[in-house]
Structure formats: structure tokens, C-alpha cells
Protein backbone atom coordinates (compact mmCIF):
# COMPACT_ATOMS: atom_id res chain seq x y z
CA UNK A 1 5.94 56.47 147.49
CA UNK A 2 2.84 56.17 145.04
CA UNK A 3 0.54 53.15 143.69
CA UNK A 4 -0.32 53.20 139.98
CA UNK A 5 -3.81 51.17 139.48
CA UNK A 6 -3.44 48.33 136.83
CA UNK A 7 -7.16 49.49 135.34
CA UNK A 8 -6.94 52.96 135.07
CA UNK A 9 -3.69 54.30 135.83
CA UNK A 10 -3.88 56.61 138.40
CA UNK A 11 -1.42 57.22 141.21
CA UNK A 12 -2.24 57.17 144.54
CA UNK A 13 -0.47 57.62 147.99
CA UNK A 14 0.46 53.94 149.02
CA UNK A 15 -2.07 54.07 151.50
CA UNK A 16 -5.05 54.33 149.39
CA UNK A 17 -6.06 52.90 146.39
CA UNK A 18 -8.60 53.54 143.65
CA UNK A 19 -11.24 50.97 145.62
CA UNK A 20 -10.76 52.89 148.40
CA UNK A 21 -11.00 56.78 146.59
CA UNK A 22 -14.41 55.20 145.15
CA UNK A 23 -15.53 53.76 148.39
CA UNK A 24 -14.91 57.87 149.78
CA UNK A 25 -16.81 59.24 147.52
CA UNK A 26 -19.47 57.06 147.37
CA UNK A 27 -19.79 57.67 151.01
CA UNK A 28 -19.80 61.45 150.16
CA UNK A 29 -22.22 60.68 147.99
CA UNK A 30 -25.17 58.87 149.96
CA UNK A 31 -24.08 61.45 153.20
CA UNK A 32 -25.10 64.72 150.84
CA UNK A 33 -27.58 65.26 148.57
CA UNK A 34 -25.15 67.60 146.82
CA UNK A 35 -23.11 65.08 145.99
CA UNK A 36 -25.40 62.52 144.87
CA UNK A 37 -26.67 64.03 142.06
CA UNK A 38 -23.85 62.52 140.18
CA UNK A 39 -24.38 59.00 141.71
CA UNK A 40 -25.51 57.84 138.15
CA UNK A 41 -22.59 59.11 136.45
CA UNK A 42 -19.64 58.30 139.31
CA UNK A 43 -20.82 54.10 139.21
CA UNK A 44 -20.84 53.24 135.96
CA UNK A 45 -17.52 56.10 135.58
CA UNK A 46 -15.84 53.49 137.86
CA UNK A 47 -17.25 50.66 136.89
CA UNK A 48 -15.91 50.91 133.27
CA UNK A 49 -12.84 52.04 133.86
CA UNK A 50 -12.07 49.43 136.06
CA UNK A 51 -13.41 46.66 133.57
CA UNK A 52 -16.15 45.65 136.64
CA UNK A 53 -18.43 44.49 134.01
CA UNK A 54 -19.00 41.62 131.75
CA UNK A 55 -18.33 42.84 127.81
CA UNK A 56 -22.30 43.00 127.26
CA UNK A 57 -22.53 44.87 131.20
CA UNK A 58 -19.94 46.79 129.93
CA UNK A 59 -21.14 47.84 126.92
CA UNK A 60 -24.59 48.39 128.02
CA UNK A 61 -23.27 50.85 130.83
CA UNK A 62 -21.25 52.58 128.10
CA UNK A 63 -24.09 52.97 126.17
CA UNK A 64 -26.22 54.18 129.38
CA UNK A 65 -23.34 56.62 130.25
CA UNK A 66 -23.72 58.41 126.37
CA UNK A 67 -27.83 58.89 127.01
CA UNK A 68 -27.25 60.69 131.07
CA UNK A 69 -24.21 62.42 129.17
CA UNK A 70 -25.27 63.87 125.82
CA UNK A 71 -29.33 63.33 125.70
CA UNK A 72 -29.81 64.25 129.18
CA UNK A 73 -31.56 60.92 130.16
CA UNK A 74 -32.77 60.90 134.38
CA UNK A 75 -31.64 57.66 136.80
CA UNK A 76 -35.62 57.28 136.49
CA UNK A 77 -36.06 57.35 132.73
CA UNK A 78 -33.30 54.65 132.92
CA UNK A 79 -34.36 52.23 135.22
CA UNK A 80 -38.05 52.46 133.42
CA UNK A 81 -36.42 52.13 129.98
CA UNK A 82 -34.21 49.22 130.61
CA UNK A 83 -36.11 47.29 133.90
CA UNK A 84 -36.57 44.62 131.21
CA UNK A 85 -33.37 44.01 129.76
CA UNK A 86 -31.39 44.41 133.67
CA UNK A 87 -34.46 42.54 135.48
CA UNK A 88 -32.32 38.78 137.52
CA UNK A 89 -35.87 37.26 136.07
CA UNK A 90 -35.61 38.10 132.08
CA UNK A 91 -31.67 38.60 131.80
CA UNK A 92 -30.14 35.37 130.41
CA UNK A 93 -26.30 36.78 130.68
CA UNK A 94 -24.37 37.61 134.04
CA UNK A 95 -23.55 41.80 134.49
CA UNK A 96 -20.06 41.33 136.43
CA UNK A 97 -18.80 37.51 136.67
CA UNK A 98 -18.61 36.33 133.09
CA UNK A 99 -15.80 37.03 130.43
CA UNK A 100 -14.45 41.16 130.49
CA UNK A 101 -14.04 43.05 127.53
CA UNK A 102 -10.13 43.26 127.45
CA UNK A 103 -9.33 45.91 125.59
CA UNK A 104 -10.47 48.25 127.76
CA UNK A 105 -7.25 47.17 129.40
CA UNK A 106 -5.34 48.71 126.61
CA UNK A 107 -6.73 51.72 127.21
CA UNK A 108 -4.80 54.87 128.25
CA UNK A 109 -7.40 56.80 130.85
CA UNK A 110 -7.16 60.75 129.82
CA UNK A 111 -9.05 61.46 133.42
CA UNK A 112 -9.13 58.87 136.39
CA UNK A 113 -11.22 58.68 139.88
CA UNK A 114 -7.70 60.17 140.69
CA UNK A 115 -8.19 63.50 138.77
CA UNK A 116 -11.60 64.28 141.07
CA UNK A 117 -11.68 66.69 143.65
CA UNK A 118 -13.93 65.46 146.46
CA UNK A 119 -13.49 68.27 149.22
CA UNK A 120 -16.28 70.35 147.94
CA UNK A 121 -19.58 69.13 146.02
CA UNK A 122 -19.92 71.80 142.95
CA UNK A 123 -16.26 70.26 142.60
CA UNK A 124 -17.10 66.81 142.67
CA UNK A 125 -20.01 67.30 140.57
CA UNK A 126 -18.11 69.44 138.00
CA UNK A 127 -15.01 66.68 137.97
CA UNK A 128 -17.68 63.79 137.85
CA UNK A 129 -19.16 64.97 134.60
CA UNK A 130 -15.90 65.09 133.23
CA UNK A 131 -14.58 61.89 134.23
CA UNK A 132 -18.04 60.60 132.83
CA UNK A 133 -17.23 62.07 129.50
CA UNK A 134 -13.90 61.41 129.28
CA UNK A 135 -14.78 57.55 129.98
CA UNK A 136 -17.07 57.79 126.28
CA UNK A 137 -14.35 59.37 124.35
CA UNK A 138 -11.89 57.05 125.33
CA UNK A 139 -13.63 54.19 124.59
CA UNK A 140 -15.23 55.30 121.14
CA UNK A 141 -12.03 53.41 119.24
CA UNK A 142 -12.53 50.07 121.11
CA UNK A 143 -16.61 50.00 120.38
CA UNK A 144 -15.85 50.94 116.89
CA UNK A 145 -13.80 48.00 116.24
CA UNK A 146 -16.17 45.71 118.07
CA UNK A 147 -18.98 46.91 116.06
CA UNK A 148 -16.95 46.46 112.86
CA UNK A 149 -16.05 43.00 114.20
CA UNK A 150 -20.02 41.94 114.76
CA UNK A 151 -20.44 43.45 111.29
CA UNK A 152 -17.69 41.34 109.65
């Protein structure tokens, strides 16, 4: 017997879901170095996919996703490039508890938490990565039409 998650659609064992498969890895993750490496790619991986954030959260942490994927930005560049606009003090909207982007709901995953191997860390890392990227592609219809929308 298997669980499908609402969010993201993968299929687990009815004894775990995709909470708990994040909550393993992120274990894994602050246990071993090797693992960690990903840490800024695995959170916001999970946090979009699972529609965590609010829609400007959400679109911000889409947006930091593309610069660690495809301009090789650091966890330190980031938090020195954007302590401004994240800082309790200067930020005027709420990250997680105000209104969700729903379409992401719509979206059909092509790579879920599920997909990742965890046993071994050049796995993890390797199936991180691409769970990170797949996340961008995925999305690049919905943020399209939002743009257009803003633009209209």
C-alpha cells in the first residue's frame, strides 16, 4: 500500500511521507558534511514543491534556486546579497503564512524528494541538483504567465 503526496506527487510506503523523507535527509544532511553541501539546494527544492511559501517567498526562492543553479551563486553570496530584502526588521510581507501561489498546485512534478537516493552522499548530491533543476523547469510556464499578468 502506497501514499501519493497532494503537493508533489510522489508515492511513498504508507509509513512515511514526504515530511518525513525531508526530515531524513535533512538529518543526513547536518550529520555529514558530504551531504550538506546541497543544504541550499534540498530547502528551497522542498520548499517549492510543497507550496511552503507565500507567492512573493515563493517566487523569491525560485528566483534564488536559478542563481545557486545556473550562475553558480554560494549560500554566502546569498545571504549578503539579499540580508536586506529577507531581514524580520525591513521585510513588510510574511515568507510562509500569507496567501500561496496556487498554481504551483497544478503542477505535474517531473522529479520529487521521492526520486532521491539518500543511502550514499555523491548520490544525494548528484539527485539533489537534479531535483533542484527540475523544480526551475517546471515552474518556468507558471512565472511566465504571472509575469505576463503583472505586465497586463
Amino acid at each position: 500500500m502506497y501514499f501519493r503526496c497532494k503537493q508533489c506527487g510522489g508515492i511513498f510506503s504508507l509509513n512515511e511521507t514526504c515530511k518525513d523523507r525531508f526530515n531524513i535527509t535533512q538529518t543526513k544532511e547536518f550529520e555529514n558534511n558530504e551531504y550538506f553541501i546541497v543544504h541550499h539546494l534540498s530547502v528551497p527544492s522542498y520548499m517549492l514543491q510543497h507550496n511552503n511559501y507565500s507567492t512573493k517567498g515563493w517566487l523569491l526562492a525560485r528566483e534564488l534556486l536559478f542563481q545557486f543553479i545556473y550562475n553558480n551563486l554560494t549560500p554566502d553570496q546569498a545571504r549578503k546579497q539579499n540580508r536586506h530584502i529577507l531581514d524580520n526588521g525591513n521585510r513588510k510581507w510574511n515568507l510562509n503564512n500569507t496567501q500561496k501561489l496556487t498554481e504551483v498546485e497544478r503542477i505535474k512534478w517531473s522529479f520529487t524528494l521521492w526520486n532521491v537516493r539518500y543511502n550514499v552522499a555523491e548520490e544525494y548530491c548528484e539527485d539533489i541538483k537534479h531535483w533542484a533543476r527540475s523544480i526551475f523547469e517546471d515552474t518556468k510556464e507558471i512565472v511566465k504567465r504571472i509575469n505576463w499578468i503583472k505586465i497586463v
